[in-house]
Protein backbone atom coordinates (compact mmCIF):
# COMPACT_ATOMS: atom_id res chain seq x y z
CA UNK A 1 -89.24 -102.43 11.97
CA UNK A 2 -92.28 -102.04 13.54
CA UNK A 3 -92.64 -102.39 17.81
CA UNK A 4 -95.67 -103.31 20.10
CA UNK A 5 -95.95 -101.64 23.04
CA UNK A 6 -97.11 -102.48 26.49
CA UNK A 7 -98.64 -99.57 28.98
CA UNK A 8 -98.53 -99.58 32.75
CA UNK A 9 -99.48 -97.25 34.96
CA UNK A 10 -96.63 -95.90 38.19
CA UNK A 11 -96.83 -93.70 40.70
CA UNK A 12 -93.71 -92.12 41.99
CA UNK A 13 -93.19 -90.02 45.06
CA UNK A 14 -90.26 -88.40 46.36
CA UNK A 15 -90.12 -85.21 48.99
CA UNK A 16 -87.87 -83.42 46.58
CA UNK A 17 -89.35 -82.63 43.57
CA UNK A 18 -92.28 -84.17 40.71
CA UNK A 19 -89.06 -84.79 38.73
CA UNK A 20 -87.67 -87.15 41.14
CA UNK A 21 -90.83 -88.65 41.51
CA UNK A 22 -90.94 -89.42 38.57
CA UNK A 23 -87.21 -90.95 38.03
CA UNK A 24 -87.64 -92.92 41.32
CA UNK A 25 -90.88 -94.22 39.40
CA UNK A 26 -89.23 -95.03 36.26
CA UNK A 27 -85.90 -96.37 38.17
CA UNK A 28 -87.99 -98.97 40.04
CA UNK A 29 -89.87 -100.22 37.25
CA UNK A 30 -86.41 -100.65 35.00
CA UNK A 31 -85.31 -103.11 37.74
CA UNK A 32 -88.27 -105.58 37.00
CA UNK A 33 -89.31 -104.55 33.42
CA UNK A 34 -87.17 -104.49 30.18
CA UNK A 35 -87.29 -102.02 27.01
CA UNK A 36 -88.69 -99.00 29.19
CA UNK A 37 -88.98 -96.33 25.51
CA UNK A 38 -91.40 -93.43 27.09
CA UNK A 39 -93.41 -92.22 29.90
CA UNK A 40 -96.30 -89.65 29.71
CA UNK A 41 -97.48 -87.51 32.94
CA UNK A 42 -100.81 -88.39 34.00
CA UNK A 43 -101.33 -86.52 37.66
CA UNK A 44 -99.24 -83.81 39.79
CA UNK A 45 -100.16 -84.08 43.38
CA UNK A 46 -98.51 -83.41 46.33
CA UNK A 47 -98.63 -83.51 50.46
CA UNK A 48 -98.58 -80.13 52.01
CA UNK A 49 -96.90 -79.23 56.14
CA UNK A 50 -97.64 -76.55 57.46
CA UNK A 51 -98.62 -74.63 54.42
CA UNK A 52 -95.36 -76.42 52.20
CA UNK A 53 -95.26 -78.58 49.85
CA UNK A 54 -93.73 -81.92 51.66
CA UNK A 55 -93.82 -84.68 49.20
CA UNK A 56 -94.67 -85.01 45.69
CA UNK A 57 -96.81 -87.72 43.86
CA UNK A 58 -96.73 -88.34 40.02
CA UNK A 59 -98.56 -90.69 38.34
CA UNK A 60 -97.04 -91.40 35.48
CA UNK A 61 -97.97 -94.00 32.08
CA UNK A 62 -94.82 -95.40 31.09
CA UNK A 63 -94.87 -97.48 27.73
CA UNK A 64 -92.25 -100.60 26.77
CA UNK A 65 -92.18 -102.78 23.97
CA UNK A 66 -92.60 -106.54 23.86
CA UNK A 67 -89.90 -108.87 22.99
CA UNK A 68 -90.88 -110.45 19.68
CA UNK A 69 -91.50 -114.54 20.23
C-alpha cells in the first residue's frame, strides 16, 4: 500500500530540554491532526540568562499521511 504524505512545519519550546521541545511540539499537533508517522529536526535554538541556557526552541518538520477519499 502506498501513503501520501502531508508536511507542516512546528516549533516547540520547553525550558527543559530540545527533547521536550520537541514532544510538546509533536503532542500539540496530535490533538488537532491525525496519522502523525515522522518528524525531522530543522533548527536548535535556545534563550540564554545570565550566561544559561533558559529555554529551548526546535523547529521541527513533522510529516502525516492523508486519509484516502
Amino acid at each position: 500500500m502506498s501513503h501520501t504524505y502531508k508536511i507542516i512545519e512546528l516549533v516547540g519550546s520547553s525550558p527543559i530540554s530540545s527533547d521536550d521541545a520537541i514532544k510538546e511540539a509533536i503532542n500539540t499537533a496530535g490533538q488537532t491532526l491525525k496519522h502523525l508517522r515522522w518528524f525531522e529536526v530543522v533548527e536548535t535554538r535556545g534563550h540564554l540568562e545570565a550566561g544559561v541556557v533558559a529555554h529551548w526552541q526546535v523547529t521541527i518538520k513533522v510529516g502525516f499521511t492523508l486519509e484516502e477519499s
